[in-house]
N, C-alpha and C. Protein backbone atom coordinates (compact mmCIF):
# COMPACT_ATOMS: atom_id res chain seq x y z
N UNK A 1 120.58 87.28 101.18
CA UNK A 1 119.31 87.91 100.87
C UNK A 1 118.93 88.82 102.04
N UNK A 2 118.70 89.93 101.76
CA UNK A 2 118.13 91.22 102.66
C UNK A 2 116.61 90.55 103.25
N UNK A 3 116.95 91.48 104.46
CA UNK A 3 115.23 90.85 105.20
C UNK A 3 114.17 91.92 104.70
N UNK A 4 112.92 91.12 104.76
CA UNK A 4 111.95 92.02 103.93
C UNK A 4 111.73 93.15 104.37
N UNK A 5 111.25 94.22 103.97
CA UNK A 5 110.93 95.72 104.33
C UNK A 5 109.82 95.42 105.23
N UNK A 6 108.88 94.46 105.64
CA UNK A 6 107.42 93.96 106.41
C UNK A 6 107.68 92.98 106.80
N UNK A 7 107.21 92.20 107.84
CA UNK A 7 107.09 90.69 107.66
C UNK A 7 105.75 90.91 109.22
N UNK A 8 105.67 89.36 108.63
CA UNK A 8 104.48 89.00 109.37
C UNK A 8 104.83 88.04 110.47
N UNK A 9 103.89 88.94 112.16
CA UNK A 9 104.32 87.87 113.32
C UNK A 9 102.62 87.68 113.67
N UNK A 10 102.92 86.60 114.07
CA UNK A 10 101.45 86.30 114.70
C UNK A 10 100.41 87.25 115.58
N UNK A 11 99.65 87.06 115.65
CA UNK A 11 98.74 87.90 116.41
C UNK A 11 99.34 87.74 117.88
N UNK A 12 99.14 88.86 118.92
CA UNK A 12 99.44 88.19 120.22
C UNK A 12 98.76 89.26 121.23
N UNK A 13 98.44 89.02 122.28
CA UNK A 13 97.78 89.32 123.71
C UNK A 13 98.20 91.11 123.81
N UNK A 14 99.76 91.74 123.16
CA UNK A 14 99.51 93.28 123.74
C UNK A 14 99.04 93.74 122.08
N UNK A 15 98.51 93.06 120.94
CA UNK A 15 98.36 94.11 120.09
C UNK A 15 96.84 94.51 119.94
N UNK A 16 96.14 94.75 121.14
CA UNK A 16 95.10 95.40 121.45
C UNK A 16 94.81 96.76 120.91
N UNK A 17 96.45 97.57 121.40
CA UNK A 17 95.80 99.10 120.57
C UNK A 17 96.01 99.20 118.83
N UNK A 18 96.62 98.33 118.31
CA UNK A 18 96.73 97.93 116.99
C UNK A 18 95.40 97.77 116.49
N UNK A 19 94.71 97.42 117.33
CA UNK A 19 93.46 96.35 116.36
C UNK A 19 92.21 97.34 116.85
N UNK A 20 92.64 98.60 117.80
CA UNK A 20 91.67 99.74 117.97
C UNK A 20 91.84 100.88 117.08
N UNK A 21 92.89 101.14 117.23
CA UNK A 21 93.37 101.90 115.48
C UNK A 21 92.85 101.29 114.05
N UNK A 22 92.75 100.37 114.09
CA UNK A 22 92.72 99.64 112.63
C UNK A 22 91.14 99.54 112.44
N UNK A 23 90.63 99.04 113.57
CA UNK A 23 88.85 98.83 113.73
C UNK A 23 88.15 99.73 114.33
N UNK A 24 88.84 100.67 115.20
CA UNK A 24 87.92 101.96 115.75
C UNK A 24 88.00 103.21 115.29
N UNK A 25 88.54 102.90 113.73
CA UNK A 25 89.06 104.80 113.21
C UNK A 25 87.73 105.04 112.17
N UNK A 26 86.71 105.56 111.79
CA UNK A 26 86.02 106.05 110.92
C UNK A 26 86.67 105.53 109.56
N UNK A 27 88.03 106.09 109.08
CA UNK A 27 88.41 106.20 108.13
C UNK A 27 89.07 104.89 107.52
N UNK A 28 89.34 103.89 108.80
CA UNK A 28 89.95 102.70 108.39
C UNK A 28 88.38 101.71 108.38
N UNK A 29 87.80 102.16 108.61
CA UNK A 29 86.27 101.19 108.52
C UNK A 29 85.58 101.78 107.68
N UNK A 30 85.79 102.69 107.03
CA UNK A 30 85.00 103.14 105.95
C UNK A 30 84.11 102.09 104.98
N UNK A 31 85.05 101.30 104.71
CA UNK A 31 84.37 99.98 103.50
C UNK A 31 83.96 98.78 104.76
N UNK A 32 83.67 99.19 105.43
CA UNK A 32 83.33 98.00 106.43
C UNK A 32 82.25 98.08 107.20
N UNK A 33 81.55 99.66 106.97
CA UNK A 33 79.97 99.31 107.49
C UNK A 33 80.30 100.68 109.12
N UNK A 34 81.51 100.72 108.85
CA UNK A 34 82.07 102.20 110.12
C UNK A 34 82.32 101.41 111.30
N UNK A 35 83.07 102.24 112.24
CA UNK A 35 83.81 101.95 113.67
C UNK A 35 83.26 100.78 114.34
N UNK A 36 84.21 99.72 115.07
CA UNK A 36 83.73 98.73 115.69
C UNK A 36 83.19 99.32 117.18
N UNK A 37 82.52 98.88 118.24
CA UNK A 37 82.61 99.10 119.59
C UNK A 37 83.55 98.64 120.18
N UNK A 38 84.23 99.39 121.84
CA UNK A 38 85.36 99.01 122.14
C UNK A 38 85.26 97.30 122.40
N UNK A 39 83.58 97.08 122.83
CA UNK A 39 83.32 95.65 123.40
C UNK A 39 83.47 94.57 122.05
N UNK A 40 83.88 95.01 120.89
CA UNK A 40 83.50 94.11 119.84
C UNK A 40 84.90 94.17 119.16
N UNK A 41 85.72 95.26 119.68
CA UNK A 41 87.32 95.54 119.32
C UNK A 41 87.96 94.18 120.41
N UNK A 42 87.25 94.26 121.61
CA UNK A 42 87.95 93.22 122.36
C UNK A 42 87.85 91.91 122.09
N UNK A 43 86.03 91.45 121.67
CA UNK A 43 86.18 90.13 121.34
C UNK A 43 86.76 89.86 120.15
N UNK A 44 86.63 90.88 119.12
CA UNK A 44 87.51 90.47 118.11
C UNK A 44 89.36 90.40 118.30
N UNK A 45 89.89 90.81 119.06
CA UNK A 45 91.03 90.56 119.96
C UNK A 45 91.07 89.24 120.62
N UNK A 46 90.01 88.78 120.76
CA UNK A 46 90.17 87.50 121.65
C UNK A 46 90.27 86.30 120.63
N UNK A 47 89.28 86.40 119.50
CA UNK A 47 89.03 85.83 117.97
C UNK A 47 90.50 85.54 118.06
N UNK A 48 91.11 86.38 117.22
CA UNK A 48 92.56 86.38 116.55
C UNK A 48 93.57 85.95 117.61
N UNK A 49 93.34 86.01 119.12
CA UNK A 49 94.54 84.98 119.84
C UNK A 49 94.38 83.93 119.70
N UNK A 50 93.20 83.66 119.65
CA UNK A 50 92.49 82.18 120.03
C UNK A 50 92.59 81.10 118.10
N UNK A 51 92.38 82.00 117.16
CA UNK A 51 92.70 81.18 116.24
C UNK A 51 93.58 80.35 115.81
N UNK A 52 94.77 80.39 116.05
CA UNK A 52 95.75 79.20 115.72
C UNK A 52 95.22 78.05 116.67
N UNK A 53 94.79 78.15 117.49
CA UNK A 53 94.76 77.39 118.48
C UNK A 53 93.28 76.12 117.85
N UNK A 54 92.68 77.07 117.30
CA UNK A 54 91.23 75.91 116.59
C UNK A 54 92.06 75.55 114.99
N UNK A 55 92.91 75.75 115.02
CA UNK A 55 93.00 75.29 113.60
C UNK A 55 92.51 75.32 112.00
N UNK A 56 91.81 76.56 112.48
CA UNK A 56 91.05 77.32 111.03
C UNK A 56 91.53 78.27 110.75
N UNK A 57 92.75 78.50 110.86
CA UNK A 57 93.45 80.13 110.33
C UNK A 57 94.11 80.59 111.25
N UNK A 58 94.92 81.64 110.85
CA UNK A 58 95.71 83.05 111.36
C UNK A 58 95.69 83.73 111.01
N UNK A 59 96.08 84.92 112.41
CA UNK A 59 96.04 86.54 111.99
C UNK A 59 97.39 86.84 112.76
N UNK A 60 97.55 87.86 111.79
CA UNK A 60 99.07 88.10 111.94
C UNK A 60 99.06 89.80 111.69
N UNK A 61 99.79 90.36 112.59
CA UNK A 61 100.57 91.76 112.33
C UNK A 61 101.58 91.94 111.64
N UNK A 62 101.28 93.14 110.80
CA UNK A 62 102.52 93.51 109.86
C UNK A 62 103.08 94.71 110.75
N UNK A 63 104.30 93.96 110.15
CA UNK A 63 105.53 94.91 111.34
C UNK A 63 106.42 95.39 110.33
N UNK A 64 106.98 96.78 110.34
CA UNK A 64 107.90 97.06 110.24
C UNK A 64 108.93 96.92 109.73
N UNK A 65 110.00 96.15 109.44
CA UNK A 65 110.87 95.04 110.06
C UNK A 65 111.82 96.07 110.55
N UNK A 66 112.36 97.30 110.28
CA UNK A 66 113.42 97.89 110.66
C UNK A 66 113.50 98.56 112.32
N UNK A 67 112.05 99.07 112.13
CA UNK A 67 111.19 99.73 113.98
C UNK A 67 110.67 98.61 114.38
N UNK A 68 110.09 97.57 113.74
CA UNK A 68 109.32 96.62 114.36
C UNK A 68 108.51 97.08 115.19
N UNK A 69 107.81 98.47 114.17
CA UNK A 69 106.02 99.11 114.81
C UNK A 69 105.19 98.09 113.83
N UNK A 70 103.85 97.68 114.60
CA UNK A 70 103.03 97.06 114.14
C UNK A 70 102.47 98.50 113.08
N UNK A 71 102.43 97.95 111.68
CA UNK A 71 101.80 99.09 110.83
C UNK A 71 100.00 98.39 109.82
N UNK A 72 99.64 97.21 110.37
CA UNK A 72 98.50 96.72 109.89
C UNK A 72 98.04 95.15 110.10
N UNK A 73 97.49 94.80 109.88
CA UNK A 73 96.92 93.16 109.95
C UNK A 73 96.36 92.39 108.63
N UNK A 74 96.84 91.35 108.91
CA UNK A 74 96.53 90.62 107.67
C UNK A 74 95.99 89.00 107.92
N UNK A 75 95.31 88.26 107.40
CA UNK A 75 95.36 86.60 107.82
C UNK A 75 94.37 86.14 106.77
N UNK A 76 93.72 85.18 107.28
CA UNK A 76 93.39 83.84 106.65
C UNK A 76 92.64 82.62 107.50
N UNK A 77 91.45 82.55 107.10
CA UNK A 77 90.27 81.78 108.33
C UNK A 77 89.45 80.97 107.22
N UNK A 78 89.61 79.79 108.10
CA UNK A 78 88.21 78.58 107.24
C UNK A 78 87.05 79.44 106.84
N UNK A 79 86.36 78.99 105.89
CA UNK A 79 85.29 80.06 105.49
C UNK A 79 84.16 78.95 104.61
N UNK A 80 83.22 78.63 105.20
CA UNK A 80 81.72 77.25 104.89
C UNK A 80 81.49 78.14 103.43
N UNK A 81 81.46 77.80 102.10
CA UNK A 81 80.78 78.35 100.43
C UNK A 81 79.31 77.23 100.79
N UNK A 82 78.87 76.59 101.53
CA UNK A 82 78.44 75.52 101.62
C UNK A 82 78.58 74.38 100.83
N UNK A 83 78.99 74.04 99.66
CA UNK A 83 79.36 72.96 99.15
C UNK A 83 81.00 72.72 98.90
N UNK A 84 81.56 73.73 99.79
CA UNK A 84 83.25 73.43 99.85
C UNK A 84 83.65 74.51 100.85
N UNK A 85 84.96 73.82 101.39
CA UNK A 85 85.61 74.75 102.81
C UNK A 85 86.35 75.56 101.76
N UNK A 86 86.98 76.93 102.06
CA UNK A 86 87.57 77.46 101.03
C UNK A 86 88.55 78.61 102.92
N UNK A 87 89.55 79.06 102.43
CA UNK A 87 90.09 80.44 102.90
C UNK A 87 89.59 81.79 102.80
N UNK A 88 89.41 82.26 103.65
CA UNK A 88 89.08 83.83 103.45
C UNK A 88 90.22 84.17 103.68
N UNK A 89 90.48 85.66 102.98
CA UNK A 89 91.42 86.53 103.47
C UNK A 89 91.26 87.90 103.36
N UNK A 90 91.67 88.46 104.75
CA UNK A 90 91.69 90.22 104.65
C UNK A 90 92.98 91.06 105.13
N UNK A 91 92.66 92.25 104.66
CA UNK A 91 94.33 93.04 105.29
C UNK A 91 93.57 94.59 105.61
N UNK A 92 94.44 94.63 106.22
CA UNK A 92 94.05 96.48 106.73
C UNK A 92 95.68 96.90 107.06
N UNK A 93 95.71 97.99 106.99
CA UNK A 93 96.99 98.69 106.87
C UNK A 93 96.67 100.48 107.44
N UNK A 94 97.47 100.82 108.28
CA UNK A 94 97.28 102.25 108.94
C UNK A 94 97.26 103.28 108.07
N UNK A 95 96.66 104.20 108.46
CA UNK A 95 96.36 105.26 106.95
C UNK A 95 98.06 105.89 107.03
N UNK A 96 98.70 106.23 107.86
CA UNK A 96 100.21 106.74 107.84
C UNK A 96 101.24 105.56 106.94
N UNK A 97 100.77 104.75 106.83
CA UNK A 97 101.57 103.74 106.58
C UNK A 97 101.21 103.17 104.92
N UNK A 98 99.45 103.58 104.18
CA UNK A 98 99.27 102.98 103.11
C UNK A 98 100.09 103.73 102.17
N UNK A 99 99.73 103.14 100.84
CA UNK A 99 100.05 103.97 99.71
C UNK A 99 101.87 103.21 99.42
N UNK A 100 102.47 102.45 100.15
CA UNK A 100 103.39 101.63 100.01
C UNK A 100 103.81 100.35 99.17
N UNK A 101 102.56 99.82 99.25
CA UNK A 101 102.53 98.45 98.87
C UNK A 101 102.78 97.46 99.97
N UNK A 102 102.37 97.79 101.13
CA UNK A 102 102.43 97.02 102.74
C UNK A 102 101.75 95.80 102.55
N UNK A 103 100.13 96.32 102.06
CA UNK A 103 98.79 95.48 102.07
C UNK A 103 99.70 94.38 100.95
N UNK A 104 99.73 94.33 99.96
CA UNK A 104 100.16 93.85 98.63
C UNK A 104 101.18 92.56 99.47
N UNK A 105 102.36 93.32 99.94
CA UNK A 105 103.40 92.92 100.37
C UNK A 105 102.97 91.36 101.77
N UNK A 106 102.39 92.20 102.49
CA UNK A 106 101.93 91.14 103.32
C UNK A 106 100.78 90.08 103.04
N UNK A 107 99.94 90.32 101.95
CA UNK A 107 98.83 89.49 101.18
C UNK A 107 100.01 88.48 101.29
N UNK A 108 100.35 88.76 99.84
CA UNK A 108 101.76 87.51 99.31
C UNK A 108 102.10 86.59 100.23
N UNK A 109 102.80 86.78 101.26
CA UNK A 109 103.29 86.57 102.88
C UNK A 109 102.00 85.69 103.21
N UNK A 110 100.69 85.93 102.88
CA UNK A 110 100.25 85.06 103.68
C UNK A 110 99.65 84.13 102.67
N UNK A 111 99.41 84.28 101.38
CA UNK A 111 99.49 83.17 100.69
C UNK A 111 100.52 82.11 100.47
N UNK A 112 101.53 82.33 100.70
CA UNK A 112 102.37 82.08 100.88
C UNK A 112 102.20 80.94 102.12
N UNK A 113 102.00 81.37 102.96
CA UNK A 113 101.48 80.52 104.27
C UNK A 113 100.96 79.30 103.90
N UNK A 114 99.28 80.01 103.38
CA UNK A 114 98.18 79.12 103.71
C UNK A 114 98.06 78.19 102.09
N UNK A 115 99.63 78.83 101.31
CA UNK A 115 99.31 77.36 100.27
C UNK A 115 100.21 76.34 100.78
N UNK A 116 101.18 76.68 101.61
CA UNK A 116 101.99 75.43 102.30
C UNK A 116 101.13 74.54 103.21
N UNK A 117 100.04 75.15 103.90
CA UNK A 117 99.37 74.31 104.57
C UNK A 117 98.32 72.84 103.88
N UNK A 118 98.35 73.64 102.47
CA UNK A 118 97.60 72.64 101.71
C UNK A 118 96.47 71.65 101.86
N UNK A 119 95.63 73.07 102.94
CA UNK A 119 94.33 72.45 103.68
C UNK A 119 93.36 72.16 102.74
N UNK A 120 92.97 73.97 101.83
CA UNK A 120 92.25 74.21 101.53
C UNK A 120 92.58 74.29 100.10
N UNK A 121 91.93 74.39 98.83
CA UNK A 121 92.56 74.90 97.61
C UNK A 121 92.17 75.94 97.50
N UNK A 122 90.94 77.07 97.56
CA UNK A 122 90.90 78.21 97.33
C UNK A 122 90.92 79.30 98.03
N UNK A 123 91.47 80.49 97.85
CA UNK A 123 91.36 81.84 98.77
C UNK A 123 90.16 82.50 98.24
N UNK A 124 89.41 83.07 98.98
CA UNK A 124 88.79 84.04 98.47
C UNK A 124 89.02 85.55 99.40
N UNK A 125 89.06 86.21 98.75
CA UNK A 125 88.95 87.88 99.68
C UNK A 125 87.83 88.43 99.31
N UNK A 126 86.87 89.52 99.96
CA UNK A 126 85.45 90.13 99.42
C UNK A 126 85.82 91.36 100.19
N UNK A 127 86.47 92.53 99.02
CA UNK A 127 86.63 93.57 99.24
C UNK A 127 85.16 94.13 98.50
N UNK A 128 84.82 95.58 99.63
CA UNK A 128 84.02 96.16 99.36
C UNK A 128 84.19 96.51 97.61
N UNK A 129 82.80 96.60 96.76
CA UNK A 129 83.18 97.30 95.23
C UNK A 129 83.77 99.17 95.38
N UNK A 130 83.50 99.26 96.24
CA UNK A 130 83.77 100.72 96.48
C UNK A 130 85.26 100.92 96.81
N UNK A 131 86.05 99.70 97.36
CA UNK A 131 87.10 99.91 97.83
C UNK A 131 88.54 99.60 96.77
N UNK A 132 88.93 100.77 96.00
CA UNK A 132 89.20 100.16 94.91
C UNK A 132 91.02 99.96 94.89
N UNK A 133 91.44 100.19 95.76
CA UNK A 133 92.88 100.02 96.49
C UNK A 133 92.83 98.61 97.06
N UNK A 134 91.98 97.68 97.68
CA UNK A 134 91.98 96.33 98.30
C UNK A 134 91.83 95.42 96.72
N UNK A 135 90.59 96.12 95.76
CA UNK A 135 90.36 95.57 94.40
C UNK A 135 91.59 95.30 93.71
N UNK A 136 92.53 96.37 93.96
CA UNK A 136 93.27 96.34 93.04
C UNK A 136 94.46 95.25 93.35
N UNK A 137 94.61 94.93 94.95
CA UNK A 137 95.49 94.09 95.03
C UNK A 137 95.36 92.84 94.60
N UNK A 138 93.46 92.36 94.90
CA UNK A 138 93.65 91.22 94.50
C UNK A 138 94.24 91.08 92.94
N UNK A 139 94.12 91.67 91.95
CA UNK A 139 94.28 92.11 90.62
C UNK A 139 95.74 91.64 90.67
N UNK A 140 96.47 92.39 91.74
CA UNK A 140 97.93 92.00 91.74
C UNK A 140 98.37 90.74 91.87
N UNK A 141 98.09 90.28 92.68
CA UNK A 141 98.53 89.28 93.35
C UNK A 141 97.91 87.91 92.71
N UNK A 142 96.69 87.97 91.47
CA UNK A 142 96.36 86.75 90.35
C UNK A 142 95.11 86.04 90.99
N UNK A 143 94.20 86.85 91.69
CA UNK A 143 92.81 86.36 92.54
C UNK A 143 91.87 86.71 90.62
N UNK A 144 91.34 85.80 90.86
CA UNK A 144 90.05 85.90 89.79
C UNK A 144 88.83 86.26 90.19
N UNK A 145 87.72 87.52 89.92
CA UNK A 145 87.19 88.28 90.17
C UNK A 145 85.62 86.97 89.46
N UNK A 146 85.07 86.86 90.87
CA UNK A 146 84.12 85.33 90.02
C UNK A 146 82.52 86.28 90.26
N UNK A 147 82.63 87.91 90.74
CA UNK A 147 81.41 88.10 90.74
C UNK A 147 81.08 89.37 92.08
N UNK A 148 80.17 89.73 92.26
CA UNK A 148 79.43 90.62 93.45
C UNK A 148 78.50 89.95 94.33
N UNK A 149 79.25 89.85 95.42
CA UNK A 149 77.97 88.99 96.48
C UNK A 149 77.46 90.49 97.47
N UNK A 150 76.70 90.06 98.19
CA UNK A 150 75.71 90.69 99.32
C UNK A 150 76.13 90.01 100.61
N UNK A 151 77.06 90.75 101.54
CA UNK A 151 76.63 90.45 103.00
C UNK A 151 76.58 91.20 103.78
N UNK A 152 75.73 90.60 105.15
CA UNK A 152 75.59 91.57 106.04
C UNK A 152 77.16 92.06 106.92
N UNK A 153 77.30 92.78 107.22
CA UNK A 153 78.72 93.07 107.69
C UNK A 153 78.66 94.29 108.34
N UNK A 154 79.43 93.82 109.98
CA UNK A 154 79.45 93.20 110.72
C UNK A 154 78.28 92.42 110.81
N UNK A 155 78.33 91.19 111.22
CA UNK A 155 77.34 90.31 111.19
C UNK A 155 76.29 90.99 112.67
N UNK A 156 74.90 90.92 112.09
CA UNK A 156 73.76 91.02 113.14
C UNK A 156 73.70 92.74 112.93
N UNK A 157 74.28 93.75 112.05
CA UNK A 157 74.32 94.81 112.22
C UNK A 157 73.60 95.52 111.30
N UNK A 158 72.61 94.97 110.30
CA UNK A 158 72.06 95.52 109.11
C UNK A 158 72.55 96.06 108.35
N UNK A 159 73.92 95.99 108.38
CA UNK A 159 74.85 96.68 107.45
C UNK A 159 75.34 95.57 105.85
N UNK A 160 74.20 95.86 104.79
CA UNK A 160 74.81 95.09 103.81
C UNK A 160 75.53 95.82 103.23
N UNK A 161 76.64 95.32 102.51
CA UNK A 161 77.84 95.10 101.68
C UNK A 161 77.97 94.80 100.79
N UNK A 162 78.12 95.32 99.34
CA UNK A 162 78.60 94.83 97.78
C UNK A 162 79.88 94.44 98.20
N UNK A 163 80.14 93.79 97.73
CA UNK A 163 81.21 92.84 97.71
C UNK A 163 81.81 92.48 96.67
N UNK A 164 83.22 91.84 95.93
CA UNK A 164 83.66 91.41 95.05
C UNK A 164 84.16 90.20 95.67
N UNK A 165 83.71 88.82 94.68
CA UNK A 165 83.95 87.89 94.95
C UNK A 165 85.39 87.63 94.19
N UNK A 166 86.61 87.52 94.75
CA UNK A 166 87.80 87.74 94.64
C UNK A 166 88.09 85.70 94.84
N UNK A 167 88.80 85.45 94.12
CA UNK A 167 89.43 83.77 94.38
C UNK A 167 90.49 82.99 93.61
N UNK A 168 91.74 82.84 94.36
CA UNK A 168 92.38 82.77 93.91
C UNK A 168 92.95 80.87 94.07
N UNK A 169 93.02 80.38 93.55
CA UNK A 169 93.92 78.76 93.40
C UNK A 169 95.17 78.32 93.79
N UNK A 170 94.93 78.17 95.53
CA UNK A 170 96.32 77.80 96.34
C UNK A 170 97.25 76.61 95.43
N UNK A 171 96.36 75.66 94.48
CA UNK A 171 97.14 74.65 94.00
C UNK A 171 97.29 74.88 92.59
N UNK A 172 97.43 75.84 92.09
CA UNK A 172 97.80 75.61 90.58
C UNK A 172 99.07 76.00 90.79
């Protein structure tokens, strides 16, 4: 069996300018409320080393596999519904790099993951309604569309968010 066209390595300590490209471009934050600060690119850098380590998720870079250039990010974090723990999941992918099926490709990859872990039973993802390329993956990939929530995003930033409540069943 051929190795995949992507695969996913863990987050790690030099993919700093990865995660400034991905969170400090206008165009890649578009559905996200616009550009992070460099100070909020870093702690969110610190987030994603530090997660395997608490045991509520991973974030992982999609690589390449042939250059093994980091071309986007993808993972999976405990997430309180308040009456059940459930998975979140998100992906971002470089604008040179979309239009592939990367995002799609590495989703899979990490469901894949987090139903072996058999922590949690449900995923949910909450792509912007506007964002209709993230919509469409969940579509792909068999997430059930349970509705439109409201959040603030980035948190503390007055930036609310339509949302699609996206959820898919690690155990069926």
């Amino acid at each position: 069996m051929s190795e995949p066209a992507y695969r996913l390595e863990p987050w790690d300590v030099g993919d700093l300018p990865l995660l400034e490209r991905l969170m400090g471009d206008p165009e890649m934050t578009a559905h996200l409320g616009g550009p992070e600060t460099p100070e909020k690119i870093a702690e969110r850098q610190g987030r994603y080393e530090r997660l395997p380590d608490t045991g509520k998720g991973r974030m992982f870079r999609i690589v390449e596999a042939e250059t093994s250039v980091g071309v986007g990010s993808v993972g999976y974090w405990d997430r309180d519904l308040g009456d059940q723990q459930v998975y979140e999941t998100g992906w971002s992918v470089l604008p040179e790099f979309q239009g592939r099926g990367i995002a799609t490709i590495a989703t899979a990859q990490v469901i894949e993951r987090a139903t072996a872990e058999r922590k949690h039973r449900f995923l949910h993802a909450y792509p912007s309604v506007e964002n209709h390329a993230s919509n469409a993956i969940c579509r792909k990939l068999g997430f059930e569309l349970l509705g439109v929530d409201e959040f603030e995003y980035p948190k503390d930033s007055g930036n609310i968010m339509r949302c699609n409540d996206w959820r898919l069943d690690l155990f069926a």
